[in-house]
C-alpha atoms as a PDB file:
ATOM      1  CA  UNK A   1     -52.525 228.545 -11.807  1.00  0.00           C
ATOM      2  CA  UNK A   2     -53.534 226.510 -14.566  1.00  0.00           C
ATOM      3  CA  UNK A   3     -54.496 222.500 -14.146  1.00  0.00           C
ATOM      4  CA  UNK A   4     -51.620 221.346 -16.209  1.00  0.00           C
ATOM      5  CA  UNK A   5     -49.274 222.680 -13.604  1.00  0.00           C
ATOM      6  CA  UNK A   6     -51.732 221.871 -10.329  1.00  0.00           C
ATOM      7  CA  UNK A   7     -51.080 218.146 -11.743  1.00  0.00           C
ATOM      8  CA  UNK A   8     -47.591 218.326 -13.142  1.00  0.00           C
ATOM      9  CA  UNK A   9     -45.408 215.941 -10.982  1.00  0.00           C
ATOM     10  CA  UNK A  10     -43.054 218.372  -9.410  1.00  0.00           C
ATOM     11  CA  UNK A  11     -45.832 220.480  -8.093  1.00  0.00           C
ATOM     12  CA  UNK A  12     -47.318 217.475  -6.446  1.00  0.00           C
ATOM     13  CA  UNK A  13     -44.148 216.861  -4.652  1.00  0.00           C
ATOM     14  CA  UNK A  14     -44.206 219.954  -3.036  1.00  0.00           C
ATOM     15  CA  UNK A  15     -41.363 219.552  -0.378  1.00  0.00           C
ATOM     16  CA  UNK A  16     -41.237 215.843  -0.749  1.00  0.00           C
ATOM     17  CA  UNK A  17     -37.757 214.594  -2.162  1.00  0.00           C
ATOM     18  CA  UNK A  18     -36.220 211.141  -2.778  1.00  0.00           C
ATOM     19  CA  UNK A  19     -33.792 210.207  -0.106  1.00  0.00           C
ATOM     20  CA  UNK A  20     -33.943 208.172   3.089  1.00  0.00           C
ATOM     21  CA  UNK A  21     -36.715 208.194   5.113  1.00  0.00           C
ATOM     22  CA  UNK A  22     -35.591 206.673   8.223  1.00  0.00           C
ATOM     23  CA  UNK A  23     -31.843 206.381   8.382  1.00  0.00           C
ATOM     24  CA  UNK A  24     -31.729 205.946  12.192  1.00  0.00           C
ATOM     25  CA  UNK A  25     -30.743 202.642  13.659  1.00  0.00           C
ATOM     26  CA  UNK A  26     -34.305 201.218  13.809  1.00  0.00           C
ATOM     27  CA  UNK A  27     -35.552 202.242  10.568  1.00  0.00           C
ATOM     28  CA  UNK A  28     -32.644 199.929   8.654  1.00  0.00           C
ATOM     29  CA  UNK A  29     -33.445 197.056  11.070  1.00  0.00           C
ATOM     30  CA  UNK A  30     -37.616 197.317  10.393  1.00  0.00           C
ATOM     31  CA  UNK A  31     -36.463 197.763   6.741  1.00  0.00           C
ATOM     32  CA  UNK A  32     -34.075 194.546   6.700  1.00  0.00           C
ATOM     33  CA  UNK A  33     -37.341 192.782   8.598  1.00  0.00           C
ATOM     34  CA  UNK A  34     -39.219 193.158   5.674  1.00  0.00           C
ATOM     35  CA  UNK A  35     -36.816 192.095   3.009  1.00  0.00           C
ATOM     36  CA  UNK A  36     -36.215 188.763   5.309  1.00  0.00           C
ATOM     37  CA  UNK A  37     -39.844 188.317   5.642  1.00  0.00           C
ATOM     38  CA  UNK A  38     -40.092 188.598   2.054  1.00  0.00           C
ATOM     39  CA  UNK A  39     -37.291 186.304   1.375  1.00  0.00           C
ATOM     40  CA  UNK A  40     -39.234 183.905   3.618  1.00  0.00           C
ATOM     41  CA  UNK A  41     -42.080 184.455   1.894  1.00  0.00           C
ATOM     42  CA  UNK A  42     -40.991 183.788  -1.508  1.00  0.00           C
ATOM     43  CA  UNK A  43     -39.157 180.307  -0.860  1.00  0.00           C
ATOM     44  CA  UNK A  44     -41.918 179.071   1.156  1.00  0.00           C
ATOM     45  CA  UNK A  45     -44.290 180.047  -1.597  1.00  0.00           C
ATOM     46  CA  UNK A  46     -41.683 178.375  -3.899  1.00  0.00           C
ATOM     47  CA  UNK A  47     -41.943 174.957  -1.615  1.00  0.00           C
ATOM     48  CA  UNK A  48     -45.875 175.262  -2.014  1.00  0.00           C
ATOM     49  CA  UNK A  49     -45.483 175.528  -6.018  1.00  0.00           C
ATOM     50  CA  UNK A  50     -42.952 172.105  -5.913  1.00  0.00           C
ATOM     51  CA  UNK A  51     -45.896 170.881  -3.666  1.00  0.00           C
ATOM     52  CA  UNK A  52     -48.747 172.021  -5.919  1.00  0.00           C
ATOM     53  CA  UNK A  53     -50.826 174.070  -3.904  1.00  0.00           C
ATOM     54  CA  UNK A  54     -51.114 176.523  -6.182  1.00  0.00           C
ATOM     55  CA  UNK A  55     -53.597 178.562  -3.821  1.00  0.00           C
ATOM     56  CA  UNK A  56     -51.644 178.984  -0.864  1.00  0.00           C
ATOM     57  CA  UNK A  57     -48.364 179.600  -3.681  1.00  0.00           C
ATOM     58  CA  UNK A  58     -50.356 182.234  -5.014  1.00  0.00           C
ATOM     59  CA  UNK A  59     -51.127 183.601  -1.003  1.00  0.00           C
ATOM     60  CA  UNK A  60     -47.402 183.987   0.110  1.00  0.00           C
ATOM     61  CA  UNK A  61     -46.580 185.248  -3.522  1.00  0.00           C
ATOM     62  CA  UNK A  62     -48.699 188.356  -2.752  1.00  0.00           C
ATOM     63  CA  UNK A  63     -46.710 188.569   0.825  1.00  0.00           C
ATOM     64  CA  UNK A  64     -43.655 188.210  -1.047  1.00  0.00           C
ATOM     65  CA  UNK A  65     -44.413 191.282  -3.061  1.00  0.00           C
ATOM     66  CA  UNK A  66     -46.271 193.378  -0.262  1.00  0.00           C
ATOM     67  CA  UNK A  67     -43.088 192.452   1.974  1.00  0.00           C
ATOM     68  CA  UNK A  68     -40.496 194.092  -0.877  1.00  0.00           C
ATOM     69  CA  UNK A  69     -42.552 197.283  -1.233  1.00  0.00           C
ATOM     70  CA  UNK A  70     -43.119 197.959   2.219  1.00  0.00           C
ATOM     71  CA  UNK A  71     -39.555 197.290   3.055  1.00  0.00           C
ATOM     72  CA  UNK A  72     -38.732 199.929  -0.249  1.00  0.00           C
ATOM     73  CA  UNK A  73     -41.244 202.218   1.602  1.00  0.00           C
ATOM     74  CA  UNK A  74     -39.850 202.144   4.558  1.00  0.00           C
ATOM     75  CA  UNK A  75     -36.607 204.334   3.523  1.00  0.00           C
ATOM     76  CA  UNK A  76     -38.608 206.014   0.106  1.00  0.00           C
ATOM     77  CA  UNK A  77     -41.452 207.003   2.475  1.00  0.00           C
ATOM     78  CA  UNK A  78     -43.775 207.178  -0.030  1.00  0.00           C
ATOM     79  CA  UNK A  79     -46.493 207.836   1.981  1.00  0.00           C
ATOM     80  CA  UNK A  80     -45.048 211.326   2.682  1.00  0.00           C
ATOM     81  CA  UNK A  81     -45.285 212.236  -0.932  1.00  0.00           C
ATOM     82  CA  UNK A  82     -48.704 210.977  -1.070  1.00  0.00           C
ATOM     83  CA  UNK A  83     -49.615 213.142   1.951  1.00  0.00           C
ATOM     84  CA  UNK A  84     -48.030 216.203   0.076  1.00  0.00           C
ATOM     85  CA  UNK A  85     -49.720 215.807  -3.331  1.00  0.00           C
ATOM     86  CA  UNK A  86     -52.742 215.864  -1.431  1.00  0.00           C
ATOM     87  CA  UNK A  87     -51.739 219.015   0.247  1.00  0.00           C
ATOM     88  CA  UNK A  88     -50.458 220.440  -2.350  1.00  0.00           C
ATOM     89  CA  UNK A  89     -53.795 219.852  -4.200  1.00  0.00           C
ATOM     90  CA  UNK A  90     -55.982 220.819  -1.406  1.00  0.00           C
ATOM     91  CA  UNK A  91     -53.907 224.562  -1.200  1.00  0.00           C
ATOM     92  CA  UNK A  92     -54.059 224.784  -5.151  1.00  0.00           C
ATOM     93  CA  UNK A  93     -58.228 223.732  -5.217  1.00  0.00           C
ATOM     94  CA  UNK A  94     -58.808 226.086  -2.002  1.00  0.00           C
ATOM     95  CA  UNK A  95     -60.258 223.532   0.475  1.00  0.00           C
ATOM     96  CA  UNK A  96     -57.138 223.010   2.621  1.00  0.00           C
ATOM     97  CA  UNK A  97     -58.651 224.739   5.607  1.00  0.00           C
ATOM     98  CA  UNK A  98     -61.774 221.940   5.209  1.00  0.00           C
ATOM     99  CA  UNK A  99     -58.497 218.781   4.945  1.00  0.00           C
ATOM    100  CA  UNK A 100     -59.870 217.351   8.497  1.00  0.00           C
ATOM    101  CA  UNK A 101     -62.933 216.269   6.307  1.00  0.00           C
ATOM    102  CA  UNK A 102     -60.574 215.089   3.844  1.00  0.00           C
ATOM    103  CA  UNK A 103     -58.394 213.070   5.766  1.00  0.00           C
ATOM    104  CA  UNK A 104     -61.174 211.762   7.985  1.00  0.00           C
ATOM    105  CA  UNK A 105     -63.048 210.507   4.793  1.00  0.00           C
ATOM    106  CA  UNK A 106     -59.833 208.694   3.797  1.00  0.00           C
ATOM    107  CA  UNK A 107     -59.098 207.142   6.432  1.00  0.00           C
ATOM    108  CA  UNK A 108     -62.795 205.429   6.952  1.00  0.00           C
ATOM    109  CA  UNK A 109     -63.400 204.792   3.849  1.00  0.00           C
ATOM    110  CA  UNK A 110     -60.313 202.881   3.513  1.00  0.00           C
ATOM    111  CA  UNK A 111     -60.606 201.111   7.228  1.00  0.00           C
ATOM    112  CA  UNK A 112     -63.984 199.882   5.857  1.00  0.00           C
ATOM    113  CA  UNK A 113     -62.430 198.594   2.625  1.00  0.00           C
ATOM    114  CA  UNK A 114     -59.791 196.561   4.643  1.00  0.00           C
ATOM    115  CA  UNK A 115     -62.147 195.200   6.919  1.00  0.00           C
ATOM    116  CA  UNK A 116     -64.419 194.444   4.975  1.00  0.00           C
ATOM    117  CA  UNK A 117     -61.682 193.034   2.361  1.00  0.00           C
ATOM    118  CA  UNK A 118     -60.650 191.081   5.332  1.00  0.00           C
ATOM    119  CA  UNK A 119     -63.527 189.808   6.956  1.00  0.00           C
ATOM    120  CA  UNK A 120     -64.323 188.184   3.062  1.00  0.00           C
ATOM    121  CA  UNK A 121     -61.607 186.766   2.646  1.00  0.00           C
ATOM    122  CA  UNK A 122     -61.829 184.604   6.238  1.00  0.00           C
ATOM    123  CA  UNK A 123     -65.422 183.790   5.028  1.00  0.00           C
ATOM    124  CA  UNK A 124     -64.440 182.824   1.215  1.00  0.00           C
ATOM    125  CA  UNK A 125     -61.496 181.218   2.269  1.00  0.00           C
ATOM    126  CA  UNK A 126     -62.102 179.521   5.767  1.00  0.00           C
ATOM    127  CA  UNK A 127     -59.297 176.535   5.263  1.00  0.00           C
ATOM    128  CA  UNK A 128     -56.577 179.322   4.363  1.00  0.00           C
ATOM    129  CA  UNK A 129     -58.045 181.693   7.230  1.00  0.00           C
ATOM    130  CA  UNK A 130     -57.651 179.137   9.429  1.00  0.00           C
ATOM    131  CA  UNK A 131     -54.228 177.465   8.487  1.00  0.00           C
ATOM    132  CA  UNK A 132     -52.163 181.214   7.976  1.00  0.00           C
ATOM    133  CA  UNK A 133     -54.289 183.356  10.260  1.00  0.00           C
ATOM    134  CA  UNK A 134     -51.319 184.919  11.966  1.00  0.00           C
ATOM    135  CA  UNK A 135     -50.371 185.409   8.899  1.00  0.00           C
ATOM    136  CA  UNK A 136     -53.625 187.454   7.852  1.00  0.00           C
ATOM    137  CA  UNK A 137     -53.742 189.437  10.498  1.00  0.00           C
ATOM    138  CA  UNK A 138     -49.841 191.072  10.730  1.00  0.00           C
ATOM    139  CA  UNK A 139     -51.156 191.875   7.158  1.00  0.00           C
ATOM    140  CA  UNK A 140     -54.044 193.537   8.346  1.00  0.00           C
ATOM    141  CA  UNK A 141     -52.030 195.082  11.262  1.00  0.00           C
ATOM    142  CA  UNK A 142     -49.719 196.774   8.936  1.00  0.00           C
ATOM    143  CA  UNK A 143     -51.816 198.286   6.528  1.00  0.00           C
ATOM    144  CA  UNK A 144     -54.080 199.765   9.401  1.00  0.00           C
ATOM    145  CA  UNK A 145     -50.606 201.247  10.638  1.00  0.00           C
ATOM    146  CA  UNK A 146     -49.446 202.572   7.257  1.00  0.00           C
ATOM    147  CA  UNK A 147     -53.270 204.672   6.753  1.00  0.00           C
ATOM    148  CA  UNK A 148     -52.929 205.746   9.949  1.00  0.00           C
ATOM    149  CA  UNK A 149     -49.543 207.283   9.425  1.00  0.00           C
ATOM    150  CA  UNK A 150     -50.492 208.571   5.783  1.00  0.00           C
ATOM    151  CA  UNK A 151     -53.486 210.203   6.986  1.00  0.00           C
ATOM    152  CA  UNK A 152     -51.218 212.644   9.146  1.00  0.00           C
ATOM    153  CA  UNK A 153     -53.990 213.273  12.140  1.00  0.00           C
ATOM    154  CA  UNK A 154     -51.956 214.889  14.382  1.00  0.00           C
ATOM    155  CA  UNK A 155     -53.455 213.713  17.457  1.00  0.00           C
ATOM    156  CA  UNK A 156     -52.541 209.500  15.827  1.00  0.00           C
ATOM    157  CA  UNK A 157     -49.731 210.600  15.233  1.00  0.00           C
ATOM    158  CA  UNK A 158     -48.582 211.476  18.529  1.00  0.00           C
ATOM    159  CA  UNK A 159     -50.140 208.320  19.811  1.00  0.00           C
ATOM    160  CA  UNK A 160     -47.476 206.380  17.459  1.00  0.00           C
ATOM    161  CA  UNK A 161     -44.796 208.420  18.087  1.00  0.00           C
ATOM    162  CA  UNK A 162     -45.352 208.204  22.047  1.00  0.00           C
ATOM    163  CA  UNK A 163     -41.823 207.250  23.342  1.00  0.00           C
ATOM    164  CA  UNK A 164     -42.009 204.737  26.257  1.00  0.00           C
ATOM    165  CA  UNK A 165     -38.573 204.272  27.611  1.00  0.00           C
ATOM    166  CA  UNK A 166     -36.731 205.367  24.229  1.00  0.00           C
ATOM    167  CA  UNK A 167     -39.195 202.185  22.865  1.00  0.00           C
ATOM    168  CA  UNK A 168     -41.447 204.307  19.932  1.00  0.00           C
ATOM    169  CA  UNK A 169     -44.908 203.136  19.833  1.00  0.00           C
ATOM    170  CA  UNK A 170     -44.667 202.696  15.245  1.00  0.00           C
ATOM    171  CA  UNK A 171     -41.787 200.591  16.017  1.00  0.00           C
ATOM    172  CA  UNK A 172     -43.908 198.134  18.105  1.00  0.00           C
ATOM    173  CA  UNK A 173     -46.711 198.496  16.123  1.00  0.00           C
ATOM    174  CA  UNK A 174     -44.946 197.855  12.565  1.00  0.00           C
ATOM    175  CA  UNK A 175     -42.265 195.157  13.826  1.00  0.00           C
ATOM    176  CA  UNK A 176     -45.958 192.871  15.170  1.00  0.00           C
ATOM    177  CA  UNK A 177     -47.231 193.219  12.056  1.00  0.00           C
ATOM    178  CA  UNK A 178     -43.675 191.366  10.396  1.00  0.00           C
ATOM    179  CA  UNK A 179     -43.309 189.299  13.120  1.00  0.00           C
ATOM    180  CA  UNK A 180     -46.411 188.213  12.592  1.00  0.00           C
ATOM    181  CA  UNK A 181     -46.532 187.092   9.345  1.00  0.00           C
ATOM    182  CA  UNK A 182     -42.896 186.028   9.858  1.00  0.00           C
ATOM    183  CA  UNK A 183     -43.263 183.648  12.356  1.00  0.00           C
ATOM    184  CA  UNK A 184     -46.432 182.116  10.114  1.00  0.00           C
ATOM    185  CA  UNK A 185     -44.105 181.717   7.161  1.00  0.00           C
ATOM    186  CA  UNK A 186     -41.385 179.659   9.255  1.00  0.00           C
ATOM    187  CA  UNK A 187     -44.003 177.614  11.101  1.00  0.00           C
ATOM    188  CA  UNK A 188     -45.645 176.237   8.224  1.00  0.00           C
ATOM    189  CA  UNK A 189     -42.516 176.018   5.968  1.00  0.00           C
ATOM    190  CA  UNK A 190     -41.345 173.866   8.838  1.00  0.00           C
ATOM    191  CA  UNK A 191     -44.423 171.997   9.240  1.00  0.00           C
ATOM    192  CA  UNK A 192     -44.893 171.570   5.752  1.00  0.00           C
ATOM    193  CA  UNK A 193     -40.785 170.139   5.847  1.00  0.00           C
ATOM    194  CA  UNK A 194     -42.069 167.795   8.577  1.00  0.00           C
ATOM    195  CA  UNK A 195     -44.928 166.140   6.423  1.00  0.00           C
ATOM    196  CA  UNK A 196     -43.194 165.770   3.398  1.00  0.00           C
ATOM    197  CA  UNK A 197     -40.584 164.054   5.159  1.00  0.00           C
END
């Protein structure tokens, strides 16, 4: 097989295919969560900008736009056809009886990245840290949750998937992160309200 069609998009998506990735019940209401979050997001961020503070505009901005592709994500499952191209590269290059190394890699590497990522930006920006932490960390809680599930280790992904009285462990750990930065958004839009008035 030559590297033109190793690469070529079709053979990356393998079995992947466009469609909906969670139609069940609590798939549409996580993916409505993020859109309102998002909507949330992007008029409080448009309060800030009447306000001038152009740094914490610029903050829930970024949210706004995370929010929109999650929420897009969420029924696209893109993550799936990211997990597939690597498959599909891993069978065509040889190595996908070594993957475990792969994925393992990944998924450190990229937990460093975030922490690290995160743990600078509370040091660089202390007043913002401090003022939208809740905010910070349902962002940090749901990108640790979406490397998780895109590194497919089968023994995580059990862990998510554990049912506890028809209550799915991803739904608990995906709806905290929104929540999260949800409940930030209205707090300091309404705070924010209160001052100016």
């Amino acid at each position: 097989m030559n590297e033109t069609s190793i690469w070529s998009l079709d053979y990356l998506m393998g079995r992947w295919s466009p469609g909906i990735g969670d139609p069940h019940f609590m798939g549409w209401v996580t993916a409505a969560s993020y859109l309102v979050c998002a909507v949330v997001a992007a008029f409080f961020a448009t309060f800030l900008s009447q306000m001038e503070e152009k740094r914490e505009c610029r903050f829930w901005m970024v949210i706004t736009v995370l929010m929109l592709f999650l929420g897009v994500n969420k029924q696209l499952d893109l993550q799936s056809l990211f997990a597939e191209a690597g498959r599909q590269i891993a069978l065509a290059q040889g190595w996908y009886p070594n993957r475990r190394i792969v994925q393992f890699s990944f998924i450190a590497v990229f937990t460093t990245v975030l922490i690290g990522t995160f743990l600078w930006f509370a040091k660089r920006h202390r007043d913002l840290f401090a003022r939208y932490r809740l905010a910070s960390c349902g962002l940090l809680f749901l990108f640790g949750f979406i490397v998780i599930r895109a590194s497919a280790f089968h023994h995580v992904d059990e862990i998510i998937q554990y049912d506890l009285h028809g209550i799915k462990m991803n739904w608990v750990f995906e709806m905290t992160g929104i929540l999260l930065i949800l409940v930030e958004g209205l707090n300091a839009w309404r705070s924010q309200l209160t001052r100016k008035a």
